[in-house]
C-alpha atoms as a PDB file:
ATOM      1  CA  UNK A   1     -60.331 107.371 156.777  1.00  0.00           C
ATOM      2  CA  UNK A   2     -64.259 107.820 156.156  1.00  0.00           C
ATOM      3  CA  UNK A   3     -66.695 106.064 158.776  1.00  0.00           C
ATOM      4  CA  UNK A   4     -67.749 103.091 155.592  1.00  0.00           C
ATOM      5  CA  UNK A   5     -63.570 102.510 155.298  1.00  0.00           C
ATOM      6  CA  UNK A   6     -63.075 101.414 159.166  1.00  0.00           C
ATOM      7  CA  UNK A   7     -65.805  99.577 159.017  1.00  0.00           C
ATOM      8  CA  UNK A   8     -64.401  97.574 155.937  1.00  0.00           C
ATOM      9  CA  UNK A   9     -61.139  97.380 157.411  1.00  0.00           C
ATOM     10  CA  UNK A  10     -62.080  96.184 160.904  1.00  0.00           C
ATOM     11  CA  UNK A  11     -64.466  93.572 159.581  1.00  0.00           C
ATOM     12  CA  UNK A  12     -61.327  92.520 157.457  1.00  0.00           C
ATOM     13  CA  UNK A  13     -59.424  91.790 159.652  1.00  0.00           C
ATOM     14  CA  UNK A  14     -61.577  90.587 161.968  1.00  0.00           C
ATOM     15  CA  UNK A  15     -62.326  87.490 159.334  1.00  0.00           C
ATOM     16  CA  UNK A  16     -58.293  87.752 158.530  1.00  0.00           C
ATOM     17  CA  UNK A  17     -57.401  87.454 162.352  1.00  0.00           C
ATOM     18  CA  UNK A  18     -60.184  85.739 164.383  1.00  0.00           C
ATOM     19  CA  UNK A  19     -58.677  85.465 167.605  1.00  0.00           C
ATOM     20  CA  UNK A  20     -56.664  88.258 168.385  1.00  0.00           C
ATOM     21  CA  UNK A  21     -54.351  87.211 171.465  1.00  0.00           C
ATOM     22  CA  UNK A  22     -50.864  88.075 172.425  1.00  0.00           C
ATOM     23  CA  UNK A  23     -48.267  85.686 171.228  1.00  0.00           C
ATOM     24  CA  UNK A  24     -45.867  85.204 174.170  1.00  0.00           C
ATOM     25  CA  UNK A  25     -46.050  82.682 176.246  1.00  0.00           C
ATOM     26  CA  UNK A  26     -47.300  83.884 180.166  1.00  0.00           C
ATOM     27  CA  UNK A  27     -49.691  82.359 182.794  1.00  0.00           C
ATOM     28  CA  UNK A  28     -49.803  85.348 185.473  1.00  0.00           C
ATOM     29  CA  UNK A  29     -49.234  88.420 186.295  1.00  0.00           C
ATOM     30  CA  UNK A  30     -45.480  88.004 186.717  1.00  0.00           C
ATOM     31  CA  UNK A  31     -44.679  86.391 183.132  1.00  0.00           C
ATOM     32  CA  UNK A  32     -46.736  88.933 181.437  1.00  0.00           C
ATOM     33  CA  UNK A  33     -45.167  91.768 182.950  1.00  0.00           C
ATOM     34  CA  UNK A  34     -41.544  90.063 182.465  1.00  0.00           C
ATOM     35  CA  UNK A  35     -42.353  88.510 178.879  1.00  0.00           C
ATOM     36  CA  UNK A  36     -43.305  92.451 178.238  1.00  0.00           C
ATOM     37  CA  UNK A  37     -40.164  94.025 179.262  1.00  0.00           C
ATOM     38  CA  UNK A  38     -37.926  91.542 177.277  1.00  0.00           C
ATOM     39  CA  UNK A  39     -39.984  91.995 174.105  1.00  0.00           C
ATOM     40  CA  UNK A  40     -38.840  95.313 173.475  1.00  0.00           C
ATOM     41  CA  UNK A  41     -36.952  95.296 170.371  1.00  0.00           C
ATOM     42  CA  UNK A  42     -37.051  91.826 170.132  1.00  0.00           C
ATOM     43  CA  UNK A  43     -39.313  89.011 168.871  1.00  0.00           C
ATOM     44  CA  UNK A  44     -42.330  87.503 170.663  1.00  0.00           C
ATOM     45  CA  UNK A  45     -40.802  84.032 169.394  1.00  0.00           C
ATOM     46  CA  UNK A  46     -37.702  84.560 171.104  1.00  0.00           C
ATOM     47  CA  UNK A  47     -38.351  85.576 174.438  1.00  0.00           C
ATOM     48  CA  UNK A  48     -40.433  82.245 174.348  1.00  0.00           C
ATOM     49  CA  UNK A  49     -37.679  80.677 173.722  1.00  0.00           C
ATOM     50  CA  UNK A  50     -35.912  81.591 176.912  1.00  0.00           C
ATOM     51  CA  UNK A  51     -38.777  82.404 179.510  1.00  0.00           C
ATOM     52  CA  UNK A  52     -39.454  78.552 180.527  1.00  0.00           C
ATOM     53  CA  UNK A  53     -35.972  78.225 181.532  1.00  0.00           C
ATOM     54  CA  UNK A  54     -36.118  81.497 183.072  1.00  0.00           C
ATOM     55  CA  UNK A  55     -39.828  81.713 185.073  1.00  0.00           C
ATOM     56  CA  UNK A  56     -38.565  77.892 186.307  1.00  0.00           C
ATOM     57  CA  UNK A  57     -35.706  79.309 188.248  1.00  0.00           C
ATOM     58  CA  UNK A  58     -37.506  82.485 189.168  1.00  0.00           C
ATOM     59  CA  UNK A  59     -40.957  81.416 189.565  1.00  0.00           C
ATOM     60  CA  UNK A  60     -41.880  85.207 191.264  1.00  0.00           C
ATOM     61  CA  UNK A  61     -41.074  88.653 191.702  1.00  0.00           C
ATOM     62  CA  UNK A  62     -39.624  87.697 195.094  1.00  0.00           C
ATOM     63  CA  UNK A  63     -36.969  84.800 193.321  1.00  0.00           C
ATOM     64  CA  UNK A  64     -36.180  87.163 190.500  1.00  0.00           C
ATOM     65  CA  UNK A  65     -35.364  90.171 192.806  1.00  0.00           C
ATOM     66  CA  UNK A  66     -32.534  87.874 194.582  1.00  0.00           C
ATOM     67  CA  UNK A  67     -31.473  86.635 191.378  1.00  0.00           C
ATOM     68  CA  UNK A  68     -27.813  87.145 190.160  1.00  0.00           C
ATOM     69  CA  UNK A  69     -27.528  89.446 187.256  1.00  0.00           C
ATOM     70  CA  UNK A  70     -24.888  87.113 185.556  1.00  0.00           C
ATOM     71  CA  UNK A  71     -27.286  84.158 185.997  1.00  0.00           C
ATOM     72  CA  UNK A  72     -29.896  86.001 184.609  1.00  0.00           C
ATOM     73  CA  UNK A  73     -27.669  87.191 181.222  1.00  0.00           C
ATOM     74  CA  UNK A  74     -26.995  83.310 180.415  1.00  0.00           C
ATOM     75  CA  UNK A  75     -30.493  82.702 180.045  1.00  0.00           C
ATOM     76  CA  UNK A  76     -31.761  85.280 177.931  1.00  0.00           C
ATOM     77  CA  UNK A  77     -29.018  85.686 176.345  1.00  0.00           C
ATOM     78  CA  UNK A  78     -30.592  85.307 172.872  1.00  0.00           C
ATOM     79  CA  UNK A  79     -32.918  88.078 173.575  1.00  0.00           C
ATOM     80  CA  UNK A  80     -31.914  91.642 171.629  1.00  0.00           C
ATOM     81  CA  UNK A  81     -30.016  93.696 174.704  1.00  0.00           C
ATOM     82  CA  UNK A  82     -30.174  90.791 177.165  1.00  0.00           C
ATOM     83  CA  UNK A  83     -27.486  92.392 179.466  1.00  0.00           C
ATOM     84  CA  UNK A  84     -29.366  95.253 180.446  1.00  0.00           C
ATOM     85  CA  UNK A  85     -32.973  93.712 180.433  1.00  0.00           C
ATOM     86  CA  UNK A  86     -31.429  91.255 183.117  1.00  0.00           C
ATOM     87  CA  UNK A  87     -30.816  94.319 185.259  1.00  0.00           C
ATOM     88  CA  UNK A  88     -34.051  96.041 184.559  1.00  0.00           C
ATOM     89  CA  UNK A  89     -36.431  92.939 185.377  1.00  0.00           C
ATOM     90  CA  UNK A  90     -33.925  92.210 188.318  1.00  0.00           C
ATOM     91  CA  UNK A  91     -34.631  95.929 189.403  1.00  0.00           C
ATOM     92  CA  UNK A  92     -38.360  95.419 188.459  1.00  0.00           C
ATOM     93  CA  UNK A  93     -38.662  92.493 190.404  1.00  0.00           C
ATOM     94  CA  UNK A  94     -37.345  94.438 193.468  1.00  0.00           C
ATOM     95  CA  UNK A  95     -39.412  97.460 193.061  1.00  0.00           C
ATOM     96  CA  UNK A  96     -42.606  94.853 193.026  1.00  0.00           C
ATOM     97  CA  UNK A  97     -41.607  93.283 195.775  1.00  0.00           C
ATOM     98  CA  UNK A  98     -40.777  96.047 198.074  1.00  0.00           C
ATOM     99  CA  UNK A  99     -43.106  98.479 196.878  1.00  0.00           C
ATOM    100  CA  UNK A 100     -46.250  96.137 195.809  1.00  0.00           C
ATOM    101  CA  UNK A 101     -45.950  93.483 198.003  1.00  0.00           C
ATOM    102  CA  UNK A 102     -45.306  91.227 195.272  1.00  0.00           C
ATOM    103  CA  UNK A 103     -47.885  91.950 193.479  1.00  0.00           C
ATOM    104  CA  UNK A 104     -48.362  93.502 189.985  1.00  0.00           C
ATOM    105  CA  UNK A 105     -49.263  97.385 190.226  1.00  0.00           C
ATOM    106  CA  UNK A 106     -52.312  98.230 188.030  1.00  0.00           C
ATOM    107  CA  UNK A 107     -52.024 101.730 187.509  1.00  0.00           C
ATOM    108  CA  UNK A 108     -50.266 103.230 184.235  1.00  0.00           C
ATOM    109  CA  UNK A 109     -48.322 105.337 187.048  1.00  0.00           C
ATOM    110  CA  UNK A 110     -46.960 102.130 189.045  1.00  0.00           C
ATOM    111  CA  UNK A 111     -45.711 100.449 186.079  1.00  0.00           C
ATOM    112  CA  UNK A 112     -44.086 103.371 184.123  1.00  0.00           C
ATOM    113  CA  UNK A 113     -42.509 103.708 187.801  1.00  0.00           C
ATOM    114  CA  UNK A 114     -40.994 100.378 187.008  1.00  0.00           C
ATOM    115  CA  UNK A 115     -37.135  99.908 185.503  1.00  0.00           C
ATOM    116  CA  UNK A 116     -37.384  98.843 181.676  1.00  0.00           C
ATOM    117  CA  UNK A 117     -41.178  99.335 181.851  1.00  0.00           C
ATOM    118  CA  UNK A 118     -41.818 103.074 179.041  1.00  0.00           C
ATOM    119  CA  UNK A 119     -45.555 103.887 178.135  1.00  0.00           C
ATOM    120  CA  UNK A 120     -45.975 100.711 175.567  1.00  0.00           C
ATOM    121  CA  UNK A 121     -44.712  98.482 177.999  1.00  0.00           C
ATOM    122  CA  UNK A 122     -47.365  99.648 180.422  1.00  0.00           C
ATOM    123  CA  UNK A 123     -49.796 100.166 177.704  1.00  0.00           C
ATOM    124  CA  UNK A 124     -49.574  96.403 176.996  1.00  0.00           C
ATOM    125  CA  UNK A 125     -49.690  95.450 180.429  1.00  0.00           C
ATOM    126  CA  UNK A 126     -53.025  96.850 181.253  1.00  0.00           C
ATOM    127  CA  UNK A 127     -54.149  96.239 178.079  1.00  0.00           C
ATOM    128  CA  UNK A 128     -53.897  92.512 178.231  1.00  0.00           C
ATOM    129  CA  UNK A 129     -55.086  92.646 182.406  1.00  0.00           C
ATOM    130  CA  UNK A 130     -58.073  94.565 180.868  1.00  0.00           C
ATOM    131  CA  UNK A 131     -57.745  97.489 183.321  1.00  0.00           C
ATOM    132  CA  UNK A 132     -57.772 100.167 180.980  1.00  0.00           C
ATOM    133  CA  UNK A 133     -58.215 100.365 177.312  1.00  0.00           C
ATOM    134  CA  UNK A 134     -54.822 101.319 175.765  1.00  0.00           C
ATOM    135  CA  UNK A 135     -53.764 101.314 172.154  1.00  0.00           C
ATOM    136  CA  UNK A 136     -49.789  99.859 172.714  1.00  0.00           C
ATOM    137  CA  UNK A 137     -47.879 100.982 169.670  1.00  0.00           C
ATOM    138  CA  UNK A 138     -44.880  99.218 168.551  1.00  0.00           C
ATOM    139  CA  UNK A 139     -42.953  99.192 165.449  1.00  0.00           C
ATOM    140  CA  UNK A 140     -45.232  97.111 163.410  1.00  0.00           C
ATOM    141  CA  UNK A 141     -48.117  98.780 164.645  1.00  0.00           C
ATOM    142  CA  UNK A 142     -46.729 102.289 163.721  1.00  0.00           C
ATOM    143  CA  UNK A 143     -45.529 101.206 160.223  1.00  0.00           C
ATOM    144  CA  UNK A 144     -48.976  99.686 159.184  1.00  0.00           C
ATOM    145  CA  UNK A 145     -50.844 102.263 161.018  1.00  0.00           C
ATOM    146  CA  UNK A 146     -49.161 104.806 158.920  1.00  0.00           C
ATOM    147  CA  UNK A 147     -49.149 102.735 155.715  1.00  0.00           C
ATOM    148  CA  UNK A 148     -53.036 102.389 156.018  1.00  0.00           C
ATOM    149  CA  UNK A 149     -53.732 106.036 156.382  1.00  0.00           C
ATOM    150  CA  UNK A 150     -54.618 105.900 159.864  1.00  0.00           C
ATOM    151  CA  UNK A 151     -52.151 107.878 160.898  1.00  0.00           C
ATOM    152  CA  UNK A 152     -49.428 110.274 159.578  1.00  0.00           C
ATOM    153  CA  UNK A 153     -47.485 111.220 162.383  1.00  0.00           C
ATOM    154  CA  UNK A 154     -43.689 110.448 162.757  1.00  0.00           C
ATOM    155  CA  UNK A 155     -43.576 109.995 166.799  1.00  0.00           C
ATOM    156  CA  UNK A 156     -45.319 106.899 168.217  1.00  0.00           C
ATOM    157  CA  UNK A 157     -46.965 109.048 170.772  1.00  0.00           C
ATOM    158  CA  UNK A 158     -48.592 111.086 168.201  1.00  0.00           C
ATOM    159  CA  UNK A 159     -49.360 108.104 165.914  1.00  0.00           C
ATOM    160  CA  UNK A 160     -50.713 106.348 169.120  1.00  0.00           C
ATOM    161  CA  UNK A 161     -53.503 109.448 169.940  1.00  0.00           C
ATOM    162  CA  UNK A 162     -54.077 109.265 166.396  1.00  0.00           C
ATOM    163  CA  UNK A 163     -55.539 106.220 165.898  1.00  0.00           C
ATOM    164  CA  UNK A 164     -57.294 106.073 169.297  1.00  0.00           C
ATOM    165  CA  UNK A 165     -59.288 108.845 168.275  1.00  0.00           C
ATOM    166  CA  UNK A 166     -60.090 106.873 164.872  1.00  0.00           C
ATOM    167  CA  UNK A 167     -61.980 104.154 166.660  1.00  0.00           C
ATOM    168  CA  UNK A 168     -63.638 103.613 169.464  1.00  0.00           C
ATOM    169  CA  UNK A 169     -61.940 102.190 173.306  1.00  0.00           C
ATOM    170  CA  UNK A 170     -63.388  98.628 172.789  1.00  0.00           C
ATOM    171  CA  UNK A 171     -61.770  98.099 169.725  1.00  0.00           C
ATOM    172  CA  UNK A 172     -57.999  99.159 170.573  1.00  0.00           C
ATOM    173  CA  UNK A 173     -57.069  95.926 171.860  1.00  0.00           C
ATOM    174  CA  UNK A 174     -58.041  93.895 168.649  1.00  0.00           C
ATOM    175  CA  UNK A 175     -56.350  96.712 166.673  1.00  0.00           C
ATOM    176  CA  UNK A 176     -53.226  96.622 168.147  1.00  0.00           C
ATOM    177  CA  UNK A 177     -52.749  92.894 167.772  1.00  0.00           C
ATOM    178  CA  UNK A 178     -54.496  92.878 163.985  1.00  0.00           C
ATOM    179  CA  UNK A 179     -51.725  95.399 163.129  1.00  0.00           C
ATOM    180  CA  UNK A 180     -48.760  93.453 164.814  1.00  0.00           C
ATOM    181  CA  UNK A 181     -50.189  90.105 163.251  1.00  0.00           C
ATOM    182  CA  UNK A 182     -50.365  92.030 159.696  1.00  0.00           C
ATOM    183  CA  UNK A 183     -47.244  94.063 160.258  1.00  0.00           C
ATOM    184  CA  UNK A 184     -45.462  90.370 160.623  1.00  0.00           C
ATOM    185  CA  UNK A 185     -47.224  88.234 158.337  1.00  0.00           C
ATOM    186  CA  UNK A 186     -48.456  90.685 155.125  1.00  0.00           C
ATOM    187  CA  UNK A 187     -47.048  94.403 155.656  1.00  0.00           C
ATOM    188  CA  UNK A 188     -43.264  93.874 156.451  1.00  0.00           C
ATOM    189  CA  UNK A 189     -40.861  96.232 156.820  1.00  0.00           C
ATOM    190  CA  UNK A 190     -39.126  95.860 153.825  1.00  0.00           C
ATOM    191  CA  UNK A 191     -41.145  93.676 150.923  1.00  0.00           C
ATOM    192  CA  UNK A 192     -44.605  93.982 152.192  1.00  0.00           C
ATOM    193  CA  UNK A 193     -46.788  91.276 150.189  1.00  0.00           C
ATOM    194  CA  UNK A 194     -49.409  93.717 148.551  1.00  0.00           C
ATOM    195  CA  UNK A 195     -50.393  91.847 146.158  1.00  0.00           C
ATOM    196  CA  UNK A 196     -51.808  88.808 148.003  1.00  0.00           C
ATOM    197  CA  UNK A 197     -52.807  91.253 150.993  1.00  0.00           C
ATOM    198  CA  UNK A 198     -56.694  91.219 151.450  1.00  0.00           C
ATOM    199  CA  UNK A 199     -56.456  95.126 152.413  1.00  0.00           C
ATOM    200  CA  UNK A 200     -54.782  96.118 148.860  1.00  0.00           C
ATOM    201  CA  UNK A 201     -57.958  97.646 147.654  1.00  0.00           C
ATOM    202  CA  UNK A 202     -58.442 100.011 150.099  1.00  0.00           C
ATOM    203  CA  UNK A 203     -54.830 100.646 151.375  1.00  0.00           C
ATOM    204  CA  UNK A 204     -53.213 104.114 150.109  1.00  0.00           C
ATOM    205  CA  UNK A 205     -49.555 102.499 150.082  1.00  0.00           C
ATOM    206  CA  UNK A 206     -50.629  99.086 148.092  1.00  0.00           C
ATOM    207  CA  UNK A 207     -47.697  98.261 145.243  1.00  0.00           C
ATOM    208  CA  UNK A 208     -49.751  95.722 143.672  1.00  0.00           C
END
């Protein structure tokens, strides 16, 4: 895309999508980290659905890591893969505890180190902490990434570099949750809404 283009497209979306924040539910360290690892191939809006139950029983790394992998499957149970996310966050929780003290490692290194944790878990992670800026790329953001032209790329990884070297560090975090809020909301999978879609104008895949 030419320099004049991003600049349309970010102020877009910046009017579209005002406050760009994560939509699950998480007050520390802990529920982020958790919250991330059981949105993986699953809706924000369901692993809010089961994390109250679940941080209120486990309040910490330390509770989780003695928790019973059984116990933890009935709770989440609604969550895409439940049965082995309760035995990665169970592990996670462990590693934390052992290895960190109890306390959430902030290097990309620590937390790709973790059990259920790949590169877009971490990504988000430190993201969202602000201890790096990282460009997380999940499946909305790949398929509206790639719809807009801003990347062409058919690995995430490759997508991911792509776009990072499109626009500049301070703006990845915005970006990634503009794309995830238009990925759900305008550009679906499936029947994306072009013709009431504010980018249709300038995007290369518009139907309308």
């Amino acid at each position: 895309m030419k320099s004049l283009d991003k600049k349309k497209l970010i102020k877009i979306f910046a009017e579209l999508y005002p406050d760009p924040q994560s939509e699950l539910n998480f007050k520390n360290d802990y529920q982020l980290l958790i919250s991330v690892i059981l949105s993986a191939q699953c809706t924000d809006k369901k692993v809010n659905q089961v994390t109250p139950t679940l941080f209120k029983s486990y309040p910490n790394f330390k509770q989780l890591a003695l928790a019973k992998v059984n116990e933890v499957e009935n709770i989440i149970r609604a969550v895409n893969y439940y049965k082995t996310k309760s035995k990665n966050i169970i592990a996670t929780a462990k590693h934390v505890t052992e290895e960190h003290r109890g306390k959430l490692p902030v290097t990309r290194q620590a937390l790709e180190a973790l059990p259920g944790v790949g590169r877009k878990t971490a990504s988000v992670v430190l993201s969202e902490k602000g201890i790096e800026p990282a460009f997380p790329v999940d499946t909305h953001v790949f398929r509206v990434s790639k719809r807009l032209g801003l990347a062409e790329s058919d690995k995430r990884d490759k997508v991911e570099e792509e776009v990072k070297q499109a626009f500049t560090p301070s703006l990845w975090r915005e970006l990634h949750h503009w794309l995830i809020f238009h990925g759900r909301r305008v550009c679906k999978a499936n029947r994306p809404l072009c013709s009431s879609c504010a980018l249709n104008k300038m995007c290369p895949s518009s139907l309308s």
